[in-house]
Every structure is written in structure tokens, then in C-alpha cells.
N, C-alpha and C. Protein backbone atom coordinates (compact mmCIF):
# COMPACT_ATOMS: atom_id res chain seq x y z
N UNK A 1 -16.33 -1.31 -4.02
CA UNK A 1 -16.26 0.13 -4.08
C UNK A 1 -15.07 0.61 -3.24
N UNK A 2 -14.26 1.43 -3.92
CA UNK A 2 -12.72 2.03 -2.95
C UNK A 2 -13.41 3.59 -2.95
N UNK A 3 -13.46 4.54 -1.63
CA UNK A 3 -13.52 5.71 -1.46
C UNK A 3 -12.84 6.01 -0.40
N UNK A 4 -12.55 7.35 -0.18
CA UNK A 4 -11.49 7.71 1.19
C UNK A 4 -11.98 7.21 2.29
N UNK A 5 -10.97 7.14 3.36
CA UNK A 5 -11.83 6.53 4.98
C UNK A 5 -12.27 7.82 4.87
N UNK A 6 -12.74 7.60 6.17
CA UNK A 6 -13.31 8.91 7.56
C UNK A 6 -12.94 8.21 8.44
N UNK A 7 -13.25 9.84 9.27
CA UNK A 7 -13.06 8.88 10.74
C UNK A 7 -14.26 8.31 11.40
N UNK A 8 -15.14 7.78 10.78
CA UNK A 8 -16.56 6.95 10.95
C UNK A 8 -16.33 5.70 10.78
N UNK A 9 -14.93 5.33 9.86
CA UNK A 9 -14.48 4.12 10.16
C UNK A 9 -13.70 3.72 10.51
N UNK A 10 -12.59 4.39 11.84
CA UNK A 10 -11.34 4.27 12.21
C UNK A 10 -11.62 2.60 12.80
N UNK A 11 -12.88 2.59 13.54
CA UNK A 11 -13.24 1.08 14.04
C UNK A 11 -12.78 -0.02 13.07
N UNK A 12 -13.55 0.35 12.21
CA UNK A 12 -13.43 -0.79 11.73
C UNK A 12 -11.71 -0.45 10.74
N UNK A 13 -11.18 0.45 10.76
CA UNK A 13 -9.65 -0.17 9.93
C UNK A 13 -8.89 -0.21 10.71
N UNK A 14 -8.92 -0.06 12.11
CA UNK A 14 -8.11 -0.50 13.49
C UNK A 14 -7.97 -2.14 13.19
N UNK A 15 -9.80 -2.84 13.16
CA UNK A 15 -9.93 -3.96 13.03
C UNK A 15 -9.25 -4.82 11.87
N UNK A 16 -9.26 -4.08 10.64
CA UNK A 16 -8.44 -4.50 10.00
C UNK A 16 -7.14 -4.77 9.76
N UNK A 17 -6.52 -3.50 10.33
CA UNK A 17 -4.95 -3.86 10.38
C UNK A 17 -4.65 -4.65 11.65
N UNK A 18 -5.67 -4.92 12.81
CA UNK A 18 -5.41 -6.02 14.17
C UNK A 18 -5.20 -7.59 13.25
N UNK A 19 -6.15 -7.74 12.65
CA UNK A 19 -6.33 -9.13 11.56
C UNK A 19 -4.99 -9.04 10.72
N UNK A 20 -4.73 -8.00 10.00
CA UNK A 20 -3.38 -8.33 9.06
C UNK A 20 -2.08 -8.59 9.81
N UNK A 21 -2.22 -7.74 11.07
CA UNK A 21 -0.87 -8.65 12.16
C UNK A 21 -0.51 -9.45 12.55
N UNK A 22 -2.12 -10.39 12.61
CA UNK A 22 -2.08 -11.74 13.42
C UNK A 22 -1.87 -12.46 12.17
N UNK A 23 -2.68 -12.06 10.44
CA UNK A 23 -2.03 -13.00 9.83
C UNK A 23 -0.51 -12.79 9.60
N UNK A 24 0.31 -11.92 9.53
CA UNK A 24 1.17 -11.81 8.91
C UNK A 24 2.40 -12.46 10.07
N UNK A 25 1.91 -12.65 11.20
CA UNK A 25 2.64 -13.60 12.74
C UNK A 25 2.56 -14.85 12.03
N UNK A 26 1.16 -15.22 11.77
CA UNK A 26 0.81 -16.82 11.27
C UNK A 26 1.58 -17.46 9.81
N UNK A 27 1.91 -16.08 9.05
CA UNK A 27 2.38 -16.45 7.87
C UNK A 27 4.01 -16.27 8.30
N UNK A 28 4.86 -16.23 8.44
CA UNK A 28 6.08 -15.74 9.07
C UNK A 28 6.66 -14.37 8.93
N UNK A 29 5.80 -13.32 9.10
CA UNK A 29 6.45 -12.60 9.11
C UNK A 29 5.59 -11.56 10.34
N UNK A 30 6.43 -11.81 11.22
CA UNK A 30 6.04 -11.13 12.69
C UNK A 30 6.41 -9.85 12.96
N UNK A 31 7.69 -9.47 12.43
CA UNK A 31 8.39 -8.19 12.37
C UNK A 31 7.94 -7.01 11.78
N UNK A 32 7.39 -6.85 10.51
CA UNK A 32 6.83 -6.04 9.75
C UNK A 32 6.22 -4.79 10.47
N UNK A 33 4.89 -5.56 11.20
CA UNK A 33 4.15 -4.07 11.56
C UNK A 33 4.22 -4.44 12.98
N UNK A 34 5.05 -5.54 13.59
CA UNK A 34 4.52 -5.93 15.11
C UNK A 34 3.50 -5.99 15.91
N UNK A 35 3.25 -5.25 17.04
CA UNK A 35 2.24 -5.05 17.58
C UNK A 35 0.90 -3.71 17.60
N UNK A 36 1.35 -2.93 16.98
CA UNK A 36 0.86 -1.79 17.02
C UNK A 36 1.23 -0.81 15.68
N UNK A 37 1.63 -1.32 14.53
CA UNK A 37 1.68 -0.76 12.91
C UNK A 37 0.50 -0.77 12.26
N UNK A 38 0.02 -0.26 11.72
CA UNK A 38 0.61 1.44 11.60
C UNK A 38 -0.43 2.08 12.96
N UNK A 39 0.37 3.02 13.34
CA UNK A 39 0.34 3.64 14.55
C UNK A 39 -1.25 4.57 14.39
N UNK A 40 -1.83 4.40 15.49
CA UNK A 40 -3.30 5.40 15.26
C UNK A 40 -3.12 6.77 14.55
N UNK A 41 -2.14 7.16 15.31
CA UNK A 41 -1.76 8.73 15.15
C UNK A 41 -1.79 9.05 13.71
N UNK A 42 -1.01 7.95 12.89
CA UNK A 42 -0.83 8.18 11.37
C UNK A 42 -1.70 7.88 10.68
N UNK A 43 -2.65 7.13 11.02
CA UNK A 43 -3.94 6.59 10.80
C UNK A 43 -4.56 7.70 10.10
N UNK A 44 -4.89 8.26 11.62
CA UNK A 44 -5.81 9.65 11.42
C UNK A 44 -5.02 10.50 10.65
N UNK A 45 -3.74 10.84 10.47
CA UNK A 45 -3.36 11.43 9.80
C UNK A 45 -3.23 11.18 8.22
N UNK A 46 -3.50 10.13 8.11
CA UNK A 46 -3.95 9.63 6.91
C UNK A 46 -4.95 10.27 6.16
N UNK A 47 -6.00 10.39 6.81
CA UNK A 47 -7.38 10.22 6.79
C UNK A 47 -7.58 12.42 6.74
N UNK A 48 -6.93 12.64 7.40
CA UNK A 48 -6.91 13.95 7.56
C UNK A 48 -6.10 14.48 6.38
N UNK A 49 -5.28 13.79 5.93
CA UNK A 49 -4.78 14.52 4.43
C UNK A 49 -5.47 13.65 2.98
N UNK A 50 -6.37 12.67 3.25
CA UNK A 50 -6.84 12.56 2.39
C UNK A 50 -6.69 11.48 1.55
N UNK A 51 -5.65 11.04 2.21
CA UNK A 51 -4.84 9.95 1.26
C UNK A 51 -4.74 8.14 1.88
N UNK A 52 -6.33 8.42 3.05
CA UNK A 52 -6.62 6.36 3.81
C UNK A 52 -7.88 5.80 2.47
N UNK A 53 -7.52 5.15 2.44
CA UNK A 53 -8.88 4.42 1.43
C UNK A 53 -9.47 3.00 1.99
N UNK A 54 -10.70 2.71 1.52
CA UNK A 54 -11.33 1.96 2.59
C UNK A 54 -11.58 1.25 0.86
N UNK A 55 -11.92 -0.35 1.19
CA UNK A 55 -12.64 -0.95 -0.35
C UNK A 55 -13.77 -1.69 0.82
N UNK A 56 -14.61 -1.67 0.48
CA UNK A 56 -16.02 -1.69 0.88
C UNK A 56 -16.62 -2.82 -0.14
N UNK A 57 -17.65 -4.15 0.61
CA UNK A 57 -18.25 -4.73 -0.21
C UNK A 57 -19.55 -4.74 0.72
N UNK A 58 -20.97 -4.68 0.01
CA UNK A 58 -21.71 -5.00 0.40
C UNK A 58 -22.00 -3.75 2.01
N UNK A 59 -21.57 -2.67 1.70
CA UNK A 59 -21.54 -1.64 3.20
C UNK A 59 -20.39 -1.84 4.12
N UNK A 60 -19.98 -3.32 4.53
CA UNK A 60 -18.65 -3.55 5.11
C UNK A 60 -17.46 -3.27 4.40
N UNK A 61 -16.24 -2.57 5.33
CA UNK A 61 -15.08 -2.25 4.92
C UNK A 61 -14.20 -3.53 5.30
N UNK A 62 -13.72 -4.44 3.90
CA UNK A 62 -13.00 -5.51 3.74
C UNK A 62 -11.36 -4.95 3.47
N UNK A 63 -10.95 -3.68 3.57
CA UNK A 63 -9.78 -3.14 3.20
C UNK A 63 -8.90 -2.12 3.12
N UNK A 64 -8.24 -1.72 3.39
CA UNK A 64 -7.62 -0.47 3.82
C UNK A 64 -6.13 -0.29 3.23
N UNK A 65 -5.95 0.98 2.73
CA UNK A 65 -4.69 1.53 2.13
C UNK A 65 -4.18 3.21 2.36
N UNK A 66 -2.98 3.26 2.21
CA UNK A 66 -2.72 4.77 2.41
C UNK A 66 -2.35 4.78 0.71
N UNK A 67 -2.78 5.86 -0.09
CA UNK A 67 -2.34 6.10 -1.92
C UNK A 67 -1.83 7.70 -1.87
N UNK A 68 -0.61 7.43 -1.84
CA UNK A 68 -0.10 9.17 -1.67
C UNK A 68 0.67 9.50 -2.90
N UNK A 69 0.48 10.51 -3.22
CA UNK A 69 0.76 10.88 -4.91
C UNK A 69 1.75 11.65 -4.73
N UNK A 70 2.74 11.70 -5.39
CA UNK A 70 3.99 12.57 -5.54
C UNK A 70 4.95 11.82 -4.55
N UNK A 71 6.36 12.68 -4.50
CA UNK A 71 7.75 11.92 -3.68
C UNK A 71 7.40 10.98 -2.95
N UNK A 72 7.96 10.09 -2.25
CA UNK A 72 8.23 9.76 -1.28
C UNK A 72 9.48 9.31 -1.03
N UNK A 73 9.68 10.16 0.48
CA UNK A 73 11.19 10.23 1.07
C UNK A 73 11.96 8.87 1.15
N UNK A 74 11.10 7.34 1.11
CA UNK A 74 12.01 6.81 1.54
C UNK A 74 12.67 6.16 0.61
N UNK A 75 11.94 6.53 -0.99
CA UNK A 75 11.99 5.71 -2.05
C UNK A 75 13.42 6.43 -2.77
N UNK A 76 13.92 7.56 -1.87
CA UNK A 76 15.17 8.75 -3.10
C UNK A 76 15.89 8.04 -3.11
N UNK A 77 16.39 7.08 -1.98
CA UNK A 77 17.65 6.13 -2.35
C UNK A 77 17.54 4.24 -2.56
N UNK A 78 17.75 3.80 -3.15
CA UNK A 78 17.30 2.63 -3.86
C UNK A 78 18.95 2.09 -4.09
N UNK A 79 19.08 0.73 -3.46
CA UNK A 79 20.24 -0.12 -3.57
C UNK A 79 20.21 -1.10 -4.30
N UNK A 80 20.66 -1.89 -5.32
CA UNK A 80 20.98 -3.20 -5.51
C UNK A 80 19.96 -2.77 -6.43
N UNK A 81 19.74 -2.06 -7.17
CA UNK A 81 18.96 -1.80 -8.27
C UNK A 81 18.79 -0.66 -8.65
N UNK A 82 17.61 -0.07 -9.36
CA UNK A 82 17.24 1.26 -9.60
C UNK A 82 16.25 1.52 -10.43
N UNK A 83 15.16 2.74 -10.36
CA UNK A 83 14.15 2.84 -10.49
C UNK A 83 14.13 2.98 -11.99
N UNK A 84 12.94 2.33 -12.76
CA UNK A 84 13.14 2.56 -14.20
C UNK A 84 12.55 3.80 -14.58
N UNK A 85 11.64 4.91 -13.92
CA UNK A 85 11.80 6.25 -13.83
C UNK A 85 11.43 7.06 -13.06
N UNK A 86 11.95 7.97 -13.53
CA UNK A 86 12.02 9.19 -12.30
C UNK A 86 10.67 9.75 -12.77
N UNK A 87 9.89 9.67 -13.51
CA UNK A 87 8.65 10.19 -13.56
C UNK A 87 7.76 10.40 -12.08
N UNK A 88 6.90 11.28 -12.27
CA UNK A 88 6.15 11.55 -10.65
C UNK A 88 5.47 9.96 -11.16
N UNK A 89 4.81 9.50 -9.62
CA UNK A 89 4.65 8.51 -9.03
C UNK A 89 3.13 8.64 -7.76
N UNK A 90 2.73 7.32 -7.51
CA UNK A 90 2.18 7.00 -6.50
C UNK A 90 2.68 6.52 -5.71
N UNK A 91 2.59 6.21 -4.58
CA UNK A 91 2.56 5.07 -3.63
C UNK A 91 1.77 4.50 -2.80
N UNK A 92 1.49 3.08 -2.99
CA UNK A 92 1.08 2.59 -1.77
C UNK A 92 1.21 2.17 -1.07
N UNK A 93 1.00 2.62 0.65
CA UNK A 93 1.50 2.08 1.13
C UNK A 93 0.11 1.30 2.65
N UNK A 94 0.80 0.44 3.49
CA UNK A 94 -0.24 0.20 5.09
C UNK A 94 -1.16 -0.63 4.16
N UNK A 95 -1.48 -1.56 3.19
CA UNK A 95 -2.47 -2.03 2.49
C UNK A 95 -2.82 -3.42 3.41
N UNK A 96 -3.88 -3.46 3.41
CA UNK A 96 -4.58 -4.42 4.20
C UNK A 96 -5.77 -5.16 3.97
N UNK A 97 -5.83 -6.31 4.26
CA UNK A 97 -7.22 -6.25 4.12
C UNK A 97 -7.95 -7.73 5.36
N UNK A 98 -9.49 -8.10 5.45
CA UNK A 98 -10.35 -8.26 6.32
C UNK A 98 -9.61 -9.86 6.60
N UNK A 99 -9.21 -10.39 5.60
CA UNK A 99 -9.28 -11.68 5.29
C UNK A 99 -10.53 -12.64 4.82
N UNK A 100 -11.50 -11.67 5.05
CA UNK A 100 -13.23 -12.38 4.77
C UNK A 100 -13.59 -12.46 3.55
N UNK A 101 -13.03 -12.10 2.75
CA UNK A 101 -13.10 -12.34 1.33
C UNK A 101 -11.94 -12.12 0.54
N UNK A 102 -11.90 -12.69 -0.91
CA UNK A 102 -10.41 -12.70 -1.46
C UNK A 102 -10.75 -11.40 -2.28
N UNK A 103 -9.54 -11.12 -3.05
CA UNK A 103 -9.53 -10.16 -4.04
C UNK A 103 -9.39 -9.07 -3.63
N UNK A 104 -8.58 -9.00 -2.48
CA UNK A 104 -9.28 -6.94 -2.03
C UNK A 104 -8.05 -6.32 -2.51
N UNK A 105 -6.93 -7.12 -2.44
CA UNK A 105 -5.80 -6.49 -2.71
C UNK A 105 -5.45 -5.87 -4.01
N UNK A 106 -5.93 -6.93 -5.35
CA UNK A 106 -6.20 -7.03 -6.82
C UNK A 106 -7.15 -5.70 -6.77
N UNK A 107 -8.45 -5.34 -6.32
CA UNK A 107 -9.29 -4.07 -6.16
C UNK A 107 -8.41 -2.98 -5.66
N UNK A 108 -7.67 -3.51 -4.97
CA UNK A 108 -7.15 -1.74 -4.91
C UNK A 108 -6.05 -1.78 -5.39
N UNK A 109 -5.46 -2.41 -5.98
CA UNK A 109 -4.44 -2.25 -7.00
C UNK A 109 -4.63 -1.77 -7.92
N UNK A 110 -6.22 -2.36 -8.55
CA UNK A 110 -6.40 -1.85 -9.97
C UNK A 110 -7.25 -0.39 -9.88
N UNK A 111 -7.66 -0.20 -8.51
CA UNK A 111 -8.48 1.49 -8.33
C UNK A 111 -6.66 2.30 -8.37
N UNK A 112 -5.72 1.79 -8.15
CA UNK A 112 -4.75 3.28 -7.47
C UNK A 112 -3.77 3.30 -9.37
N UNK A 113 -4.14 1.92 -10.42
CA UNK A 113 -3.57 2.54 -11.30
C UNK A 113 -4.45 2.70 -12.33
N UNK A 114 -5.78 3.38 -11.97
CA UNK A 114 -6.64 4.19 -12.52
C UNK A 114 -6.42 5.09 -12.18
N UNK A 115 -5.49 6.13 -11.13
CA UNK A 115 -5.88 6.97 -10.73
C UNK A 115 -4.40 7.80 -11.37
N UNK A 116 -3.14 6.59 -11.10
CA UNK A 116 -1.99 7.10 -11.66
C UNK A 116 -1.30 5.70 -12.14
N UNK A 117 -0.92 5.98 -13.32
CA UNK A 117 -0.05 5.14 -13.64
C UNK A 117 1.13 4.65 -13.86
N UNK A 118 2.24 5.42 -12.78
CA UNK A 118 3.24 5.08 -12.26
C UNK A 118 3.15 4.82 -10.90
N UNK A 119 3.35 3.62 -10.29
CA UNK A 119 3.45 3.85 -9.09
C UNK A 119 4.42 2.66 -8.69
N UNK A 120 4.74 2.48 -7.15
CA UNK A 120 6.04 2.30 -5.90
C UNK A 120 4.82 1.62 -4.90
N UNK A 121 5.34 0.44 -4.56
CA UNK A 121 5.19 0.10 -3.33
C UNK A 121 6.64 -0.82 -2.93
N UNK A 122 6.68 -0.95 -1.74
CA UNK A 122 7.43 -2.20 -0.70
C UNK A 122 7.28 -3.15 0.08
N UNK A 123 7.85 -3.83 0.38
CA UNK A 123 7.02 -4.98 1.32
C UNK A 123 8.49 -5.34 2.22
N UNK A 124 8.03 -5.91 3.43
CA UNK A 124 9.36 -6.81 4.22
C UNK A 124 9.73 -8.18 3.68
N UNK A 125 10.88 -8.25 3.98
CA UNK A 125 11.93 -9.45 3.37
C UNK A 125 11.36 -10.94 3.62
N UNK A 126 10.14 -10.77 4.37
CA UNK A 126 9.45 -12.13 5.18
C UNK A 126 8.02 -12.00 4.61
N UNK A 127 8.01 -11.06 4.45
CA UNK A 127 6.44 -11.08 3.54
C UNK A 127 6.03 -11.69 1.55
N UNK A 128 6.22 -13.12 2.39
CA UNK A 128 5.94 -14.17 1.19
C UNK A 128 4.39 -13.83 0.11
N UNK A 129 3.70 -13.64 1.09
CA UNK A 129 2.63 -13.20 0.69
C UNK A 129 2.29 -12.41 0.09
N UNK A 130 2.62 -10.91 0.48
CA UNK A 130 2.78 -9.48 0.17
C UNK A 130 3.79 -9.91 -1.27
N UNK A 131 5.00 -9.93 -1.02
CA UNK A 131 5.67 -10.29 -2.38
C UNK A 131 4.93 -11.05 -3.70
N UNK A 132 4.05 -12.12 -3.60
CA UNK A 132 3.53 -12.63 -4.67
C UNK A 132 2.79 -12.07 -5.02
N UNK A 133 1.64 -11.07 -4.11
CA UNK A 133 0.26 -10.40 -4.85
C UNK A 133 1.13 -9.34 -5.85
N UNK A 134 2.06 -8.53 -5.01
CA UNK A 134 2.81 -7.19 -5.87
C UNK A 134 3.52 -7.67 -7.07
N UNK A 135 3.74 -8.76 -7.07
CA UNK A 135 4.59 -9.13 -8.52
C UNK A 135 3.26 -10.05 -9.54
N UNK A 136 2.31 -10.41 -9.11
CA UNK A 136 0.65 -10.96 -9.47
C UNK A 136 0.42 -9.47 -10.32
N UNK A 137 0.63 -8.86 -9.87
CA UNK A 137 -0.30 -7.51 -10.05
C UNK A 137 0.72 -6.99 -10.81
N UNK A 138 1.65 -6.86 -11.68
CA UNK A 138 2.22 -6.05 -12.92
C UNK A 138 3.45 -5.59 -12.01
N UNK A 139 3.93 -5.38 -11.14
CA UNK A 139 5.00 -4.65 -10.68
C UNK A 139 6.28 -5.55 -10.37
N UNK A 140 7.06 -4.57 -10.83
CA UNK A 140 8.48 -5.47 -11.01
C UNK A 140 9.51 -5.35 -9.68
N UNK A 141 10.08 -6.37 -9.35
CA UNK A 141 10.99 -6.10 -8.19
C UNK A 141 12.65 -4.96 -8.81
N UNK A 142 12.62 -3.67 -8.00
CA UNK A 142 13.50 -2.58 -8.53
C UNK A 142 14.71 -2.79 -7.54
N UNK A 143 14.82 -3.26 -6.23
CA UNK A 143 15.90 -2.99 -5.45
C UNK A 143 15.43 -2.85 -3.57
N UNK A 144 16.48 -2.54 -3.17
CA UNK A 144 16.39 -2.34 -2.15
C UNK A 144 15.84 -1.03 -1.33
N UNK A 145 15.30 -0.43 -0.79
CA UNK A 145 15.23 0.69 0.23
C UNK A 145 14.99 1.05 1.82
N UNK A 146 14.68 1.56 2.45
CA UNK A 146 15.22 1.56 3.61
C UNK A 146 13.85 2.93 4.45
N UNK A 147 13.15 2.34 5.20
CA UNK A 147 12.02 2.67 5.55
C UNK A 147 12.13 3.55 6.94
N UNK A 148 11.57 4.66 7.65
CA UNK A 148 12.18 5.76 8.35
C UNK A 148 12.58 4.95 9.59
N UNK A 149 12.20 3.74 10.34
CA UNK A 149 13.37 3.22 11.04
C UNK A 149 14.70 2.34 10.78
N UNK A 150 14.99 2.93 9.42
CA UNK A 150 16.35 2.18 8.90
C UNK A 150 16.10 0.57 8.88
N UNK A 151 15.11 -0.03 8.57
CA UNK A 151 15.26 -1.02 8.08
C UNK A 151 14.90 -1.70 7.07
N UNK A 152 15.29 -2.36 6.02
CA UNK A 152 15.18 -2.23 4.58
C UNK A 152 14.08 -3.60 4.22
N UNK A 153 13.47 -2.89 3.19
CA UNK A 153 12.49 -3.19 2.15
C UNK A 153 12.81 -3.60 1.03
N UNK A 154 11.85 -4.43 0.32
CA UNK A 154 11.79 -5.07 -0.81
C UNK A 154 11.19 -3.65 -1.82
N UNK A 155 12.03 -2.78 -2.98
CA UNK A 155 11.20 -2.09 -3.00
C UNK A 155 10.75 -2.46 -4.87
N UNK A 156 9.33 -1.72 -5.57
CA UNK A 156 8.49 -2.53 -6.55
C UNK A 156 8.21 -1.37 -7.19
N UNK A 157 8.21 -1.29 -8.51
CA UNK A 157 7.57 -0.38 -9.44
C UNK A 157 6.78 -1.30 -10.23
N UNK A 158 5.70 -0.07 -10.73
CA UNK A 158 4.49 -0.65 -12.02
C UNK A 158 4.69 0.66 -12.96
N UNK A 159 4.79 0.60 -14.07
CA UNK A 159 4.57 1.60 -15.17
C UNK A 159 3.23 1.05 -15.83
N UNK A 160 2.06 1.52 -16.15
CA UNK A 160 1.40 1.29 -17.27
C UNK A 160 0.70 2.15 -18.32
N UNK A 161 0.38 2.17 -18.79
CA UNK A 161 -0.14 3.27 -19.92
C UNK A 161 -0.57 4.74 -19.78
N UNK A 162 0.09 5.33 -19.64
CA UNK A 162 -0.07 6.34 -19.16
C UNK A 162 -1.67 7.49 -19.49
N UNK A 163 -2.34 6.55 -20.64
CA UNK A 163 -3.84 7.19 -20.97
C UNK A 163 -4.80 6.40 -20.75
N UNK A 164 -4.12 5.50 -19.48
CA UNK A 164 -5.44 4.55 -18.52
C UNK A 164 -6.00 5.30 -17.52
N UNK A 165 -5.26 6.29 -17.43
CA UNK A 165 -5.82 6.63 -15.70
C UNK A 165 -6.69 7.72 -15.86
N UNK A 166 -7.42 7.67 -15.04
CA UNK A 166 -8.08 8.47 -14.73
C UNK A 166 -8.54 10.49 -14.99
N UNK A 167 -7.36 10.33 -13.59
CA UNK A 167 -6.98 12.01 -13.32
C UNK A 167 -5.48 12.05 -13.68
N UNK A 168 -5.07 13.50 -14.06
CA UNK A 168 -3.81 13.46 -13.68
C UNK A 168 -3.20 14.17 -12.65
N UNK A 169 -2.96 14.03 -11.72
CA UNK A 169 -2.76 14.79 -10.28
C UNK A 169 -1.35 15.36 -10.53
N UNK A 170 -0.81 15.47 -12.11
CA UNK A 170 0.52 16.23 -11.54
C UNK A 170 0.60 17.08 -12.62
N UNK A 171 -0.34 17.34 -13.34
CA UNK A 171 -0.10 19.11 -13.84
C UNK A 171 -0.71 20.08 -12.78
């Protein structure tokens, strides 16, 4: 089950993104979110606009994502490639999950293109991992972009049928 956080579970998606740091140290890529990504502050601010999602099995939260609908600033400029459209968009982004069970990533992939079916994510240049699920999962590698501390991303589009989804959040 994917529904918005609260802040009833900041505990436990603190805990989660503590686990995705240490794996993502163990897998080689240490740089990404370092010690303290994504920052509490944005957390809650997440959560306060509506847009943290928790995937839940069994009452426990195995997963965590930010799904923000419309622009995003860091995606306007795109290098060494280019976006196959300018259509409005999703993004996801901060996706995480418990490590205690598989599949969480595939679950919220397939909840955010029920909901829209264009969407953007990115990953870091060391994230072996991150790179195979996003290209596993329908999305094509588009180019380069460059994330608000200027340092650049792998960045990924998915187009799919546009009378799969759900809602349409942009009329």
C-alpha cells in the first residue's frame, strides 16, 4: 500500500533514509546523500506540501519517496541529450527503501505512473544500483542535469500511455 507520510512517521522514514546511506557507502556510492540527505527540514516539508509517500507492507513502512507533479527547476536544463517532451511531468525524487524486503522500488514506480504518466527522475554517477532499477522500470537514460548544489546527475524519462493513469493533475 503507497499513501502520503505524516508526520506520525517521520521515525520511521528518518530510519529509512539512515539504511539507504549506509547501503549506498557499502555499494560505492558514498557521495550522493552523505551523511545527513535528505535534510529533516525538507522532509517535513515534504510532508507538509503533500508530496512524501510512505509504501507500507503489513502496517510497517518499507519505503519512502518525494512525487511532485509539475516543473522541476533542476530538470529546465539538460546536457548531452534532451528531453523527449516537454509535456507536464512528474518527478521522483529522495526514493528509498527498508532493505527488508525486495520490490519496494518496482511498487512505487508503478503507484507514481498510475498517477501520471510522464515522468523524470535522476540518480548519481556512482549509483549502480539506482541506475539499473530506473532503466528495469521503463525509463530511458535522456542526459545530463545538474542538481541545486551544482553537481550533476544522471537524468531519466518514462512516457507511457497516457489513459493508464489514474488522475489528471494538470487540467
Amino acid at each position: 500500500m503507497i499513501r502520503q507520510a505524516t508526520e506520525e512517521d517521520f521515525s520511521a522514514i528518518l530510519d529509512i533514509y539512515q539504511r539507504a546511506r549506509q547501503f549506498m557507502r557499502e555499494t560505492g556510492n558514498p557521495t550522493q546523500w552523505g551523511d545527513n540527505h535528505p535534510a529533516k527540514d525538507l522532509l517535513e516539508d515534504d510532508i507538509h506540501q503533500g508530496q512524501l509517500y510512505v509504501f507500507l507492507e503489513e502496517d510497517d513502512i518499507h519505503g519512502v519517496f518525494a512525487f511532485i507533479l509539475g516543473e522541476d527547476s533542476t530538470y529546465t536544463n539538460i546536457e548531452q541529450g534532451s528531453w523527449k517532451s516537454a509535456a507536464p511531468y512528474g518527478t521522483i525524487h529522495r526514493i528509498a527503501a527498508s532493505g527488508l524486503i525486495k520490490g519496494v522500488f518496482d511498487q512505487c514506480i508503478t503507484y507514481c505512473k498510475t498517477q501520471c504518466a510522464h515522468l523524470r527522475i535522476d540518480t548519481h554517477f556512482d549509483n549502480q544500483v539506482m541506475q539499473h532499477l530506473i532503466v528495469k522500470n521503463g525509463f530511458e537514460k535522456r542526459g545530463i542535469i545538474y542538481v541545486e548544489d551544482g553537481s550533476p546527475r544522471l537524468a531519466y524519462e518514462y512516457e507511457g500511455n497516457a489513459d493508464n493513469k489514474k488522475n489528471d493533475f494538470f487540467k
